[in-house]
Protein backbone atom coordinates (compact mmCIF):
# COMPACT_ATOMS: atom_id res chain seq x y z
CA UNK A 1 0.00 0.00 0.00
CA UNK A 2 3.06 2.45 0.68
CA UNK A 3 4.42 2.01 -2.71
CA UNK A 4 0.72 2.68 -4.35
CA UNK A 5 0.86 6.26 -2.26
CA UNK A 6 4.06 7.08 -2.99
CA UNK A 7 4.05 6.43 -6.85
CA UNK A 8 1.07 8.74 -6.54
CA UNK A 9 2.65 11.31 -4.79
CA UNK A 10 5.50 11.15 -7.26
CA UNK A 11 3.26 10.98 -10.40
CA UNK A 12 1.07 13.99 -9.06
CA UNK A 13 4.27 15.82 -8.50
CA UNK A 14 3.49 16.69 -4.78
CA UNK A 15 5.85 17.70 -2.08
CA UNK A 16 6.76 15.94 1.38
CA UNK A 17 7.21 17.94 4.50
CA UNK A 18 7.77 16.73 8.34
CA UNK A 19 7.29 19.12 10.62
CA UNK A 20 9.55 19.80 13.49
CA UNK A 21 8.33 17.28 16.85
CA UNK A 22 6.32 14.97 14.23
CA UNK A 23 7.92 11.75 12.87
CA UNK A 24 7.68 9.14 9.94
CA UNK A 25 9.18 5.84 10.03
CA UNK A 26 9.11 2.94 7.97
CA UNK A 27 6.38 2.69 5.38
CA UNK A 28 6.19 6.43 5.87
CA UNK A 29 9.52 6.58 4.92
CA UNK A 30 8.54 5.57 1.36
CA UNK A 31 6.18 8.06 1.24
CA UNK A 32 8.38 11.28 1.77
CA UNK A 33 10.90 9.91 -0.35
CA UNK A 34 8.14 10.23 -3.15
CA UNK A 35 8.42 13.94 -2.82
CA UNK A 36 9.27 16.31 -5.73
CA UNK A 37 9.85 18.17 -2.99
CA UNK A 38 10.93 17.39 0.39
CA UNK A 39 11.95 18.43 3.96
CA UNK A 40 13.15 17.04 6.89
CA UNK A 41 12.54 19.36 10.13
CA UNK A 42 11.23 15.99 12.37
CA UNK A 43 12.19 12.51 12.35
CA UNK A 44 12.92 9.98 9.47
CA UNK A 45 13.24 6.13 10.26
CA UNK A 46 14.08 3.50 8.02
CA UNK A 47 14.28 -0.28 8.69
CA UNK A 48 13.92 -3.51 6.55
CA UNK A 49 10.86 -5.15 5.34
CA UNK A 50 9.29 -7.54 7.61
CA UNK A 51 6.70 -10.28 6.75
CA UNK A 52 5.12 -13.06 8.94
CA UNK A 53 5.87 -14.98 5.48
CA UNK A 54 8.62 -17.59 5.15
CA UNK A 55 8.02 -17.24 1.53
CA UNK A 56 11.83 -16.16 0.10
CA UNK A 57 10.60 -15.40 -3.09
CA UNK A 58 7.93 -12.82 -2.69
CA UNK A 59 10.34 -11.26 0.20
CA UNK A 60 12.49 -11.00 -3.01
CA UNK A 61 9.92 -9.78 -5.27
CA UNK A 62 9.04 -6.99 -2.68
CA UNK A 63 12.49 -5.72 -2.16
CA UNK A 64 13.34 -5.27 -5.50
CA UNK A 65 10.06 -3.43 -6.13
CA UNK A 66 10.96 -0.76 -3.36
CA UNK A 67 14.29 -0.46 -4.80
CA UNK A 68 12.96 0.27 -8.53
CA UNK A 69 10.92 2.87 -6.86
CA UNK A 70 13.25 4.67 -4.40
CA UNK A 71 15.55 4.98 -7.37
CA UNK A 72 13.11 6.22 -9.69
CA UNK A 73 12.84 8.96 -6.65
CA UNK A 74 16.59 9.32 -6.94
CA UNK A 75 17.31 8.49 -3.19
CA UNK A 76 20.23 8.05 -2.32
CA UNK A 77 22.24 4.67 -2.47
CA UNK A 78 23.26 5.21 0.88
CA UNK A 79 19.94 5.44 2.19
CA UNK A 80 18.80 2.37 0.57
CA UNK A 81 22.13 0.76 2.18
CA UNK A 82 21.02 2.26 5.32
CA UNK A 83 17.56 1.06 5.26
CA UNK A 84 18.87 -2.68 4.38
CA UNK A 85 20.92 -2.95 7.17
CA UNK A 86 18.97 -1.85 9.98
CA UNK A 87 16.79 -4.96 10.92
CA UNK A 88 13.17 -4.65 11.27
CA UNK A 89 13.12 -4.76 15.20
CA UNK A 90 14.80 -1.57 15.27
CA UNK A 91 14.62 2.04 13.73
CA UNK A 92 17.36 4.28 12.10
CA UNK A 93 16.50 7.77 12.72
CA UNK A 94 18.68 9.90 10.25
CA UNK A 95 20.63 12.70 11.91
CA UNK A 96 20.61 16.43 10.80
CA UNK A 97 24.32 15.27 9.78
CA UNK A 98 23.00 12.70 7.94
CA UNK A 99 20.29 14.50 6.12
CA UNK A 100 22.52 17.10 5.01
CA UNK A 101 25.38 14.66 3.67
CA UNK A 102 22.37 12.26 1.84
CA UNK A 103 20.48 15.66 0.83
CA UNK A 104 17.18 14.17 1.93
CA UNK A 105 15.75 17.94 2.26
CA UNK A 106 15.55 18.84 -1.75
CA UNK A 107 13.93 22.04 -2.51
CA UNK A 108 13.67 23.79 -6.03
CA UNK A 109 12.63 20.82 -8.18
CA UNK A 110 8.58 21.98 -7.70
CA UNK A 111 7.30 25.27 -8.88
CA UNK A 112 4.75 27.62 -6.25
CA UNK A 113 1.67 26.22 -5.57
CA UNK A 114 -0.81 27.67 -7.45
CA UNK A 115 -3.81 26.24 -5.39
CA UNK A 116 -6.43 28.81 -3.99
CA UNK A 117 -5.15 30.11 -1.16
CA UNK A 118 -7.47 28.41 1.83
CA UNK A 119 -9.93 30.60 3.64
CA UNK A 120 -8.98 32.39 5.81
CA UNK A 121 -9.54 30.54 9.28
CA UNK A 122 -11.95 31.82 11.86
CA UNK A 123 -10.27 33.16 15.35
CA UNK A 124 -12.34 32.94 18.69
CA UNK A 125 -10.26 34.91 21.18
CA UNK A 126 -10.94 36.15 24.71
CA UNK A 127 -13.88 38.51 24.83
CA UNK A 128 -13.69 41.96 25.61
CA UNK A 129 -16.82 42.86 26.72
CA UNK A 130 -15.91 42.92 30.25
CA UNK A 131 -12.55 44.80 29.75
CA UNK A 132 -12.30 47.19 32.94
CA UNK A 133 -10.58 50.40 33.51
CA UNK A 134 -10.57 54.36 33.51
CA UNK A 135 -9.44 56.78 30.56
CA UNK A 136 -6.07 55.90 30.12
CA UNK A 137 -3.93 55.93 27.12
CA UNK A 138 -4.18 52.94 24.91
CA UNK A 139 -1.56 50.78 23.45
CA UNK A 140 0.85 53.04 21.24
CA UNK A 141 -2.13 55.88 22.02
CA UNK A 142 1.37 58.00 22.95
CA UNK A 143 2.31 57.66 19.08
CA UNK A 144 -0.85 58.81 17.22
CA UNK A 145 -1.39 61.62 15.89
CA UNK A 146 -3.82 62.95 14.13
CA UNK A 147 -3.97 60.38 11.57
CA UNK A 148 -3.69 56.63 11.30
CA UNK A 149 -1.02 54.86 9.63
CA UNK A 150 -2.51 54.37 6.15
CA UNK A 151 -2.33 50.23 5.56
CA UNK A 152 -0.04 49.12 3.29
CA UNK A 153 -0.98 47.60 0.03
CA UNK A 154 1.07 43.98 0.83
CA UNK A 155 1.47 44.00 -3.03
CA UNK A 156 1.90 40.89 -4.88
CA UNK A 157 3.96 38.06 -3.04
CA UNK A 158 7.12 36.12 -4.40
CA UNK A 159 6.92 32.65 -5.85
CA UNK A 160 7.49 30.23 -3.11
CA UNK A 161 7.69 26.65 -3.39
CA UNK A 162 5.30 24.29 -1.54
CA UNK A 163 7.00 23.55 1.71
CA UNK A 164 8.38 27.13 1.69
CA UNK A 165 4.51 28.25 1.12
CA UNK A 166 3.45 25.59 3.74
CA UNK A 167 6.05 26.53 6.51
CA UNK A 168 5.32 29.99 6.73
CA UNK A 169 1.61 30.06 6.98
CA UNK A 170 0.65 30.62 10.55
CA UNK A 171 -0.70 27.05 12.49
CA UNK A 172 -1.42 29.20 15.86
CA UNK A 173 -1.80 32.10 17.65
CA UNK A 174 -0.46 32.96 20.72
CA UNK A 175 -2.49 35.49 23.07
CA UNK A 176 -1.27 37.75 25.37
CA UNK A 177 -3.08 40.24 27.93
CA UNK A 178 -1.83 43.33 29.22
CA UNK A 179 1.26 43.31 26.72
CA UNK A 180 1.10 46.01 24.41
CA UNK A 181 3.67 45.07 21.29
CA UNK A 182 5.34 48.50 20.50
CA UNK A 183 6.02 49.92 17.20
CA UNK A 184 6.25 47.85 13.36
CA UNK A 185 3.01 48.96 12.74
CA UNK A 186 1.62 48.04 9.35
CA UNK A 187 -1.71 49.62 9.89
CA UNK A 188 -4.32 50.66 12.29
CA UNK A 189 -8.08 50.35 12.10
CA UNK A 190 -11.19 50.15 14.24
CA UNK A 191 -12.51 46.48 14.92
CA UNK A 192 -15.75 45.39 16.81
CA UNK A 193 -13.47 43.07 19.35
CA UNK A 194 -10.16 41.69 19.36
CA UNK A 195 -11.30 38.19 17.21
CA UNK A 196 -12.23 40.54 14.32
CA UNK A 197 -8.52 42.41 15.00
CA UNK A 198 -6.98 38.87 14.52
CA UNK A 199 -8.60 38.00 11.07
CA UNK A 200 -7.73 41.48 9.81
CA UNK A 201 -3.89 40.39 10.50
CA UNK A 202 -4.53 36.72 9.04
CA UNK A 203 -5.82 38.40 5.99
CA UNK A 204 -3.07 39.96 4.77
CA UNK A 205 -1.38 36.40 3.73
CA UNK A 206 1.65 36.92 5.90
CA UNK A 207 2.71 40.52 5.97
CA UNK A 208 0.96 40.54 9.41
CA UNK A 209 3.05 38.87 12.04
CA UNK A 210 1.45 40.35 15.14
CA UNK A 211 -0.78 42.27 16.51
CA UNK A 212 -1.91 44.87 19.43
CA UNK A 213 -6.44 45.71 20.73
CA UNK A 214 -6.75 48.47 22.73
CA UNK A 215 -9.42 46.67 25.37
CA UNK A 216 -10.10 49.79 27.29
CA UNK A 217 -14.26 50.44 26.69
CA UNK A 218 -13.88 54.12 27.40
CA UNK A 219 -12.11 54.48 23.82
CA UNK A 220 -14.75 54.97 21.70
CA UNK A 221 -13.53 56.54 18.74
CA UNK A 222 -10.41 56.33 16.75
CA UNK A 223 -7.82 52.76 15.69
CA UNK A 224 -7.79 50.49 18.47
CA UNK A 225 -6.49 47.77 16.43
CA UNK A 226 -2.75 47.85 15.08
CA UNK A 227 -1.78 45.65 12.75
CA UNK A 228 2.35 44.41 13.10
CA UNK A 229 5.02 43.66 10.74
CA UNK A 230 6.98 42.20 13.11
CA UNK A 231 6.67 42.13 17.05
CA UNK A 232 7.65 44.90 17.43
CA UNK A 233 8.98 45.86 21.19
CA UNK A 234 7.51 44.51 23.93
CA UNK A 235 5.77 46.47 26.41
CA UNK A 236 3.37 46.37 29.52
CA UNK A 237 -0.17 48.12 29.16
CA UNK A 238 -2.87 47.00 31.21
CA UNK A 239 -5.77 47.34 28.54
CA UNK A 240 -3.78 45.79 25.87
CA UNK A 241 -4.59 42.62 24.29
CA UNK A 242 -1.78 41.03 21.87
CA UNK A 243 -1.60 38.07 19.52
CA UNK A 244 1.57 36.44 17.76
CA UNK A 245 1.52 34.20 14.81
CA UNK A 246 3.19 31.14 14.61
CA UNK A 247 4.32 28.93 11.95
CA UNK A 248 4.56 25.38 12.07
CA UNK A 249 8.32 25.44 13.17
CA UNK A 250 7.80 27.92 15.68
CA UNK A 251 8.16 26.30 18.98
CA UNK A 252 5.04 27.13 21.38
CA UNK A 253 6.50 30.69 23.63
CA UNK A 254 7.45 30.56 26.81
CA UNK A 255 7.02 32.82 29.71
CA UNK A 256 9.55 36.03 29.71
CA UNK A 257 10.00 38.68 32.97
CA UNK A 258 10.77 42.61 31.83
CA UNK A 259 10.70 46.16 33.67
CA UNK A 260 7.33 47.72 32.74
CA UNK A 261 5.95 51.31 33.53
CA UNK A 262 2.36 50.53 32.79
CA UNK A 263 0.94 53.57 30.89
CA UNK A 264 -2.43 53.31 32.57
CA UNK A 265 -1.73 51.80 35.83
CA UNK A 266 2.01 53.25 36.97
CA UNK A 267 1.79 57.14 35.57
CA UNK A 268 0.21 59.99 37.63
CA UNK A 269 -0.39 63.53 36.48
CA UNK A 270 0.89 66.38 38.77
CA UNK A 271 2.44 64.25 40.83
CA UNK A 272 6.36 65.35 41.64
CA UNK A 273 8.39 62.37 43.18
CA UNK A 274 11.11 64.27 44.97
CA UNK A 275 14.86 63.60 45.29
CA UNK A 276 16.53 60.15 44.06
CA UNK A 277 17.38 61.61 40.85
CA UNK A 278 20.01 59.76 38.47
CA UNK A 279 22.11 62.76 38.25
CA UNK A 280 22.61 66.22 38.99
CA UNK A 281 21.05 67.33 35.45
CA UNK A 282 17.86 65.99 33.34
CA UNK A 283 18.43 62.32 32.46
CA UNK A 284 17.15 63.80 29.12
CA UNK A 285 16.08 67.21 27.92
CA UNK A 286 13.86 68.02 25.14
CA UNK A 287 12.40 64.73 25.92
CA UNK A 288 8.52 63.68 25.73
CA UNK A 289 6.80 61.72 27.99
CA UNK A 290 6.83 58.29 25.73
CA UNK A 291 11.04 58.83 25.39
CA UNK A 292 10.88 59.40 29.40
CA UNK A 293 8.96 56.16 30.15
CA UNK A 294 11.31 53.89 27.90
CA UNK A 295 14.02 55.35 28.62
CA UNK A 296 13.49 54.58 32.27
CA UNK A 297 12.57 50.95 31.48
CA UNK A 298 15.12 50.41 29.96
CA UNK A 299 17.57 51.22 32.26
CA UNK A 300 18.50 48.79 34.98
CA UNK A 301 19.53 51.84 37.46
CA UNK A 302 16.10 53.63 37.04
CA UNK A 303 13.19 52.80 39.29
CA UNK A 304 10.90 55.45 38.77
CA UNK A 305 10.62 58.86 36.80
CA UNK A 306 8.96 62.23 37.26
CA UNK A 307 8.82 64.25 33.61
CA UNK A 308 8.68 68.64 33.35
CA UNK A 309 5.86 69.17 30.68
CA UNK A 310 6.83 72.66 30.89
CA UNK A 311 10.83 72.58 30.74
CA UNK A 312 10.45 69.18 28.68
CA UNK A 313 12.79 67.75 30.96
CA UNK A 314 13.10 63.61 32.15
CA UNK A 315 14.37 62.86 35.63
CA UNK A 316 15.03 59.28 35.96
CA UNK A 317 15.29 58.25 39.56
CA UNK A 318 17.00 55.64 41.54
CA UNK A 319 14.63 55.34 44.46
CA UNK A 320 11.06 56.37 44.96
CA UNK A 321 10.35 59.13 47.61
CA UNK A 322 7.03 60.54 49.24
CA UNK A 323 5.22 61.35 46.34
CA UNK A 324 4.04 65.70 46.19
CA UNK A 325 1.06 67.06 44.38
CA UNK A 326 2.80 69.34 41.64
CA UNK A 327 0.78 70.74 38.63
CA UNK A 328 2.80 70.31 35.03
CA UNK A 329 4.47 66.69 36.02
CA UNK A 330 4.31 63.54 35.31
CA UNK A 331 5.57 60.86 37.32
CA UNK A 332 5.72 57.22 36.50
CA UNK A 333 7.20 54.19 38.69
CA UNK A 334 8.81 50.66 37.39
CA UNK A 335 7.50 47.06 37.99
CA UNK A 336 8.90 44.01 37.06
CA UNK A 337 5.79 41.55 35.54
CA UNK A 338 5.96 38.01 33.51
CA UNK A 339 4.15 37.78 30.52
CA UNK A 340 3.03 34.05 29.28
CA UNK A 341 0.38 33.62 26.75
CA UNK A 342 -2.75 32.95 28.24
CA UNK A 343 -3.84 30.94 25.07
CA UNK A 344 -2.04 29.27 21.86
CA UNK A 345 -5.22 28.93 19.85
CA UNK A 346 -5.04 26.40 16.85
CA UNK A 347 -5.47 27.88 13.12
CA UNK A 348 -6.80 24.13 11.83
């Protein structure tokens, strides 16, 4: 039955990919051979035949068929040699040595798929409904202006093969809350709840890697959906609701630890914090608040900041005093938080 699939998959001209953590052994191993196309990330076992059959001649008769077809796939001799010694009890796995000396992964023998390109997948993420919180600046609300980023056309893309085609198309999504991803933005837009923010990003067939929803109800007007080229920089903001994509060979994330100044939660207006200062002079002048905040993230010395609206000055501070009422200041204070996703949501 193997060799009936795989002189299909060679006659149909198809392409043979195992992803990274999957495996195929034995019969299997027929199969991907088949490829016009092919790539090893997993595992690939070989062993002999075996048949409950004392019957010598059919044992024979079978061999020689798999060799006439592993040659018409132009496998390597020392593949087949490697599959005929390796007795049927056990399993050679090939080695990322070994796949590179045999060239199992072969790439540029198929053209670009020029199948439809599937629907685009339906995303149920978190709801928002019950999002809680004062007015507060939004995620990258300190970067907008008066207009939007206009979206970018993603243009026509380049000819990939198959498994180049197949290995970049996202397989899940990771979701994030209160982690605002900074910057890279392709385009913003207004979306009815973060789901709809999602498919906007799948839509654009790979230009979007990530994304950032402002969650905050009180926002009624304006983007609160921001499209990413890449990830963009990482940052902590309470009403923020962020998604990665991930490809197939993307492992799943794990949980990272980083100094935020939340931008709804940790800054105060007119609020002085008194003494501790970095230095004898502003940390920065001619400085806005948004170059204030970062800049007193990410420095390891800096615990908390107060900003001069009026003198457009940053103080970045080393401890935290009494906080004073003081009209025209800004004053923000640093946390250390670990983001995890709270969901890696399947694109199947």
């Amino acid at each position: 039955m193997a060799l009936l699939i795989a002189d299909d998959v060679h006659e149909r001209r198809l392409s043979t990919f195992i992803p990274k953590g999957k495996g195929c052994y034995s019969a299997c191993a027929l199969i991907f051979m088949a490829g016009i196309e092919r790539q090893v990330d997993g595992e690939l076992g070989v062993h002999q035949i075996s048949s409950e059959s004392n019957d010598l001649v059919n044992a024979q008769l079978s061999i020689s068929d798999i060799i006439d077809m592993l040659t018409r796939f132009d496998t390597p001799a020392e593949v087949m040699t490697t599959m005929f010694k390796t007795p049927p009890s056990q399993m050679h796995v090939f080695s990322s040595e070994e796949i590179s000396r045999y060239k199992l992964n072969r790439k540029g023998a198929a053209t670009a798929s020029n199948e439809p390109i599937p629907t685009t997948p339906a995303v149920t993420l978190p709801s928002t409904a019950n999002s809680t919180g004062g007015p507060a600046p939004g995620p990258n609300s300190e970067q907008i202006a008066a207009a939007s980023p206009a979206p970018i056309d993603p243009g026509p893309s380049e000819k990939l093969s198959a498994i180049e085609e197949f290995a970049r198309k996202p397989t899940r999504i990771a979701v994030y809350t209160g982690l605002d991803l900074f910057g890279d933005d392709l385009a913003s837009k207004r979306t009815v709840d973060v789901a709809e923010c999602a498919t906007s990003c799948l839509e654009m067939d790979g230009v979007c890697k990530a994304f950032t929803f402002n969650a905050n109800p009180k926002i009624v007007r304006g983007p609160n959906c921001f499209l990413k080229a890449n990830e963009g920089r990482a940052d902590g903001n309470s009403v923020a609701i962020s998604g990665k994509f991930l490809a197939s060979a993307d492992p799943d994330p794990t949980p990272f630890s980083m100094g935020t100044i939340d931008p709804k939660k940790a800054l105060f207006e007119d609020v002085d914090l008194p003494g501790g200062d970095l230095g004898v002079r502003a940390s920065i002048a001619n400085a806005t608040p948004l170059q204030c905040r970062l800049a007193c993230i990410d420095n390891d010395r800096c615990v908390a900041f107060t900003y001069i609206k009026k003198k457009r000055e940053c103080w970045m501070k080393g401890a935290v005093s009494t906080p004073l009422f003081k009209s025209g200041m800004i004053s923000g204070v640093k946390s250390f938080q670990t983001f995890a996703p709270v969901k890696v949501i399947g694109l199947d």
